[in-house]
Structure formats: structure tokens, C-alpha cells
N, C-alpha and C. Protein backbone atom coordinates (compact mmCIF):
# COMPACT_ATOMS: atom_id res chain seq x y z
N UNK A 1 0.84 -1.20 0.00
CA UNK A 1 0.00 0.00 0.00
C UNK A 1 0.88 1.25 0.00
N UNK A 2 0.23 2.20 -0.76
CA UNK A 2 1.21 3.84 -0.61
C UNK A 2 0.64 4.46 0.45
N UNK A 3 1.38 4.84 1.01
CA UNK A 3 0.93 5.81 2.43
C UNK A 3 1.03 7.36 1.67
N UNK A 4 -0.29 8.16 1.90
CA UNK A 4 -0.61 9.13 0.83
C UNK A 4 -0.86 10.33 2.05
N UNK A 5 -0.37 11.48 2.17
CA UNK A 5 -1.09 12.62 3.26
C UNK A 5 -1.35 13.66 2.01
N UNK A 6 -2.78 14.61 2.65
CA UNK A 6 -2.64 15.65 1.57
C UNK A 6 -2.94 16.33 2.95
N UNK A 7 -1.91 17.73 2.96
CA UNK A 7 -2.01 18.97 3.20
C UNK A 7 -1.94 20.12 3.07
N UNK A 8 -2.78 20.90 3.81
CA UNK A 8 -2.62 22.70 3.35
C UNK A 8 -2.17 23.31 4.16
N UNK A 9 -2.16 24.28 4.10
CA UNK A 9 -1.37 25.78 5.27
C UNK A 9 -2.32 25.44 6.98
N UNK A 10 -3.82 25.05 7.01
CA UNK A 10 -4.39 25.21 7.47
C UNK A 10 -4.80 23.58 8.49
N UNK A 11 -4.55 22.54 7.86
CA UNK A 11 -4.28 21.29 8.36
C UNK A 11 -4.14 19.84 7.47
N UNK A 12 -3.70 19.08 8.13
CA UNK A 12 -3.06 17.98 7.69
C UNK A 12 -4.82 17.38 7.58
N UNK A 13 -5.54 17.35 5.71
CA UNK A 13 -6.64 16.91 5.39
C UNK A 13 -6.83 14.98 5.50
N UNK A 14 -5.70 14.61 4.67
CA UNK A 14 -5.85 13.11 4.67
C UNK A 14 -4.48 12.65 5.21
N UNK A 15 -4.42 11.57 5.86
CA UNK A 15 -3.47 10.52 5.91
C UNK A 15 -3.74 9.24 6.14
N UNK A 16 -3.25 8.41 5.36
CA UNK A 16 -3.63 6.81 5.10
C UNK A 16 -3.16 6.22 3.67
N UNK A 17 -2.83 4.71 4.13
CA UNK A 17 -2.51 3.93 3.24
C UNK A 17 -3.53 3.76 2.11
N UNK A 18 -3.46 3.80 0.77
CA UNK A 18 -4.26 3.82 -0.14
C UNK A 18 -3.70 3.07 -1.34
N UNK A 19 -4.29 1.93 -2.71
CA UNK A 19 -3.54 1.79 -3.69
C UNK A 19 -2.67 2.33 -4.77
N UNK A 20 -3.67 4.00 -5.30
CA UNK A 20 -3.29 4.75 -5.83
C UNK A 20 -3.66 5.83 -5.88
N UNK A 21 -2.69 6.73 -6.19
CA UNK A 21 -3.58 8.59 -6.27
C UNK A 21 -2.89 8.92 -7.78
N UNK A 22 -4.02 9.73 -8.25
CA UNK A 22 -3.55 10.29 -9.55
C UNK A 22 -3.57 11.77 -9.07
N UNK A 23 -2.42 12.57 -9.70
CA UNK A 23 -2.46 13.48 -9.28
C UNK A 23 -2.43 14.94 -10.20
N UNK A 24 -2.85 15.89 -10.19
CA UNK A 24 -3.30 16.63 -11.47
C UNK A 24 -1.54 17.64 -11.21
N UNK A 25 -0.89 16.96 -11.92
CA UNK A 25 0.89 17.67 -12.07
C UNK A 25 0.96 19.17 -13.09
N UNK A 26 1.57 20.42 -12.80
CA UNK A 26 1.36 21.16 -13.86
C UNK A 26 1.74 20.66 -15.23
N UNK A 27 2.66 19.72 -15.50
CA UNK A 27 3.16 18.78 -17.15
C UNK A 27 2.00 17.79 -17.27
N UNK A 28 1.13 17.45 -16.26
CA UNK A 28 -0.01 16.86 -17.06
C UNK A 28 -0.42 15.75 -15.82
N UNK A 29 -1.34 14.69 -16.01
CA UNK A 29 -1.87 13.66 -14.59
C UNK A 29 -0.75 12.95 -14.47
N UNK A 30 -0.22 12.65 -13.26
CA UNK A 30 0.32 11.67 -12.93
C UNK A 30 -0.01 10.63 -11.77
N UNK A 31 -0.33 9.05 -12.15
CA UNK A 31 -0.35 8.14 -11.00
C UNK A 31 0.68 7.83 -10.24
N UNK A 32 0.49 7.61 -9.20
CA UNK A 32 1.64 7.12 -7.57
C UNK A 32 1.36 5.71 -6.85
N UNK A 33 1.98 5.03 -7.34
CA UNK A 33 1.38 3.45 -6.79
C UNK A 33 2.77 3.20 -5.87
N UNK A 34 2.48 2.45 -4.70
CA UNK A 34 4.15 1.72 -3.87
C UNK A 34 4.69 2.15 -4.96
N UNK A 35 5.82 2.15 -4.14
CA UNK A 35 7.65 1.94 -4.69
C UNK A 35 7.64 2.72 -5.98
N UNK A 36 7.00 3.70 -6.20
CA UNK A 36 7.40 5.01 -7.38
C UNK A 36 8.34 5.58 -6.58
N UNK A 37 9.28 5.84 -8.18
CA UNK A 37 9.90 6.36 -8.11
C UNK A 37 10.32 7.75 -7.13
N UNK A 38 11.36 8.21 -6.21
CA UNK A 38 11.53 9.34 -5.81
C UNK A 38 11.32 10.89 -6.88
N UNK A 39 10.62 11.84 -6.69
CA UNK A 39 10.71 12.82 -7.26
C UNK A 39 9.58 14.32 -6.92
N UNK A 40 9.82 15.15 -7.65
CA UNK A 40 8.93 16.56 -7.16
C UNK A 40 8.21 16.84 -7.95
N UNK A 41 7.26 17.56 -7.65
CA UNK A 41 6.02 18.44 -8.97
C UNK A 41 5.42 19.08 -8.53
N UNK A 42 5.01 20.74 -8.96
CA UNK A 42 4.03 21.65 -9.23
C UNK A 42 2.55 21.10 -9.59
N UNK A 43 1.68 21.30 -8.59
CA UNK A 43 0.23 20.85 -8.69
C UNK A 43 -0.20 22.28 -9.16
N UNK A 44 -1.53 21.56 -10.27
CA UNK A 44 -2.13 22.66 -10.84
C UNK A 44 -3.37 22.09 -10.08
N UNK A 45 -4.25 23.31 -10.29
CA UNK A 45 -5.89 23.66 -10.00
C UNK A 45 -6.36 22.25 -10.80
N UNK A 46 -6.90 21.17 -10.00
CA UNK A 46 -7.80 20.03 -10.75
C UNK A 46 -8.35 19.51 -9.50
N UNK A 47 -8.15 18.40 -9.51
CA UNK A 47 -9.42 17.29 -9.09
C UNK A 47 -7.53 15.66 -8.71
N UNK A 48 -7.83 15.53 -7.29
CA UNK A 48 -6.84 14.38 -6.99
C UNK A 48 -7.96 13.16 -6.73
N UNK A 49 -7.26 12.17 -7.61
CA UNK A 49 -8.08 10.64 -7.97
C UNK A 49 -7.94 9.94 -6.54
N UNK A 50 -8.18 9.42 -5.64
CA UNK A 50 -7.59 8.23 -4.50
C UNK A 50 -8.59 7.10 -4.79
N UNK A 51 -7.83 6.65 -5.08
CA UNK A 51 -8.36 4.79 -5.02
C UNK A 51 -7.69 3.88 -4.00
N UNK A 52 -8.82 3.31 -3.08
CA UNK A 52 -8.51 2.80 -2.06
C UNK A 52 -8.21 1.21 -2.43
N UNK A 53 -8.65 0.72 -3.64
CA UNK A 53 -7.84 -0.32 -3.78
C UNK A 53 -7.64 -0.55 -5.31
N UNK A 54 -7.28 -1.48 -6.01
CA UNK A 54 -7.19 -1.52 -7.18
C UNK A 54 -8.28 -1.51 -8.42
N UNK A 55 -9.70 -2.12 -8.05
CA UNK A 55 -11.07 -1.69 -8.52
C UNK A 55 -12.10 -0.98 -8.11
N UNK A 56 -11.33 0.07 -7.49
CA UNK A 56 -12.37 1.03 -6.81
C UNK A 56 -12.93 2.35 -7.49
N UNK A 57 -13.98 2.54 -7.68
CA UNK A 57 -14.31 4.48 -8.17
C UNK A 57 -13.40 4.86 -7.47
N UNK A 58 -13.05 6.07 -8.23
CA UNK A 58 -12.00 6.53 -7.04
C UNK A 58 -13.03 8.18 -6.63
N UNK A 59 -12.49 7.82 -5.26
CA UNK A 59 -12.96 9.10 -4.47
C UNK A 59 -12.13 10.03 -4.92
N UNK A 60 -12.89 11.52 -5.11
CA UNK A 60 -11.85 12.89 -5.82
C UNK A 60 -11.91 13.94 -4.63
N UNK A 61 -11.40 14.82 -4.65
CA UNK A 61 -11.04 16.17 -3.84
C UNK A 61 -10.31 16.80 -4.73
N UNK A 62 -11.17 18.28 -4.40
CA UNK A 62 -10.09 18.96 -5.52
C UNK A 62 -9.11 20.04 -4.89
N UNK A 63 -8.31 20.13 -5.33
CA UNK A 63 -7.12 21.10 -4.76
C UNK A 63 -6.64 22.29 -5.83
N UNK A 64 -6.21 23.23 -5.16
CA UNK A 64 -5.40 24.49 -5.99
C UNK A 64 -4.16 24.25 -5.31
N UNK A 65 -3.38 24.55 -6.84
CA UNK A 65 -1.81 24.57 -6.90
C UNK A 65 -1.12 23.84 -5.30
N UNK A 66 0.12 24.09 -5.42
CA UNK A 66 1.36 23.25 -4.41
C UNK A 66 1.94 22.60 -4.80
N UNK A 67 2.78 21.38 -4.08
CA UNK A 67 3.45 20.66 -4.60
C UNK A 67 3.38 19.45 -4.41
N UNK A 68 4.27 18.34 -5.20
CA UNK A 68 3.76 17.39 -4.47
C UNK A 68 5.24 16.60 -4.45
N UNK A 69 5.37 15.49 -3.06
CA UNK A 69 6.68 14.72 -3.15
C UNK A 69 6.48 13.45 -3.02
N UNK A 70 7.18 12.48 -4.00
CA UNK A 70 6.99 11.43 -3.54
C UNK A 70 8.26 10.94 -2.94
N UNK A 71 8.58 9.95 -2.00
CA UNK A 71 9.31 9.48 -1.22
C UNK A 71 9.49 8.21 -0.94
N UNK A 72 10.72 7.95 -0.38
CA UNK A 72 10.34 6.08 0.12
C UNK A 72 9.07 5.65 1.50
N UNK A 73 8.87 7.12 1.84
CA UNK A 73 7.60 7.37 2.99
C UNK A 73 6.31 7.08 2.31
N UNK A 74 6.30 7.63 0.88
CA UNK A 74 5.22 7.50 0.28
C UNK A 74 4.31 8.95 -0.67
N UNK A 75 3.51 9.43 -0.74
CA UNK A 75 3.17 10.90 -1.62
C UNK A 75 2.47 11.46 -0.67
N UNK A 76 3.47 12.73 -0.85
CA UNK A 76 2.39 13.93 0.17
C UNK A 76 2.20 15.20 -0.82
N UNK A 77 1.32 15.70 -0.46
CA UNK A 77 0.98 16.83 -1.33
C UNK A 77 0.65 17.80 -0.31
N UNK A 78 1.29 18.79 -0.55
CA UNK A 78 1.18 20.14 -0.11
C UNK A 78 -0.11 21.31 -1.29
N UNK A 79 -1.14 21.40 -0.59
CA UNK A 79 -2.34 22.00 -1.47
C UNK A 79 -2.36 23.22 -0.99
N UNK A 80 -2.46 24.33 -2.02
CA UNK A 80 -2.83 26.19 -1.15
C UNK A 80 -4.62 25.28 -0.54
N UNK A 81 -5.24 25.14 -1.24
CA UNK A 81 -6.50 24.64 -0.92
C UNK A 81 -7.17 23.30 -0.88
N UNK A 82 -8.20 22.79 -0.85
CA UNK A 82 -8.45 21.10 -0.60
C UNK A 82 -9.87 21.74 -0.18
N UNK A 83 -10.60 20.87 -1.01
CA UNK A 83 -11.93 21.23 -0.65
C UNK A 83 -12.56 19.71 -0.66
């Protein structure tokens, strides 16, 4: 499982193990499943995918801009907003 947090200036919204998050990157969507790769990205204004397992609808939340990191911890995203 990827251990996924999304936060803003204002509080730490999600944290929990999840299969996958797609994430709306300013170069375009990107998915985060375990063991991706280390790296950084500029979040644009969209809609973040979380799928709690591998055939699931995925539940959305949408966020404005931030960033996002993935790690051997897992993907956190830093959101100005999260609604």
C-alpha cells in the first residue's frame, strides 16, 4: 500500500494507506502506486483521484496549486486549498 497525506497551510486533510492517487501535475496527470519512483512536482488547480484499492471508483477532492513529493515514505501533497 502507498501511504498518501494531503495537506494545506491550514491542516493535515488526509493521511492513510491507499492503492493509488492520480495526481493533477502542472506537465499533465500523474499516478503514484508503492515503490514510485523518488521525485517533485508543481500541482495545478484540478481534481486528486484516490483509489482505495485496485477496482475502486475513485474518491476525488479537488485542490489548488502546491506541490507534491513522492518518497520512500510514500506521496504527500502540499495543497494552497483542498476542498
Amino acid at each position: 500500500m502507498l501511504h498518501f497525506e494531503l495537506v494545506t497551510p491550514e491542516r493535515l486533510v488526509r493521511s492513510e494507506d491507499v492503492h493509488m492517487v492520480v495526481v493533477p501535475g502542472t506537465a499533465g496527470d500523474f499516478g503514484v502506486l508503492e515503490g514510485h519512483a523518488p521525485f517533485m512536482s508543481t500541482v495545478r488547480d484540478g481534481v486528486l483521484e484516490i483509489y482505495k484499492s485496485g477496482a475502486t471508483t475513485p474518491e476525488t477532492i479537488r485542490i489548488e496549486g502546491g506541490f507534491a513529493e513522492v518518497n520512500d515514505r510514500g506521496l504527500t501533497v502540499l495543497a494552497e486549498k483542498a476542498e
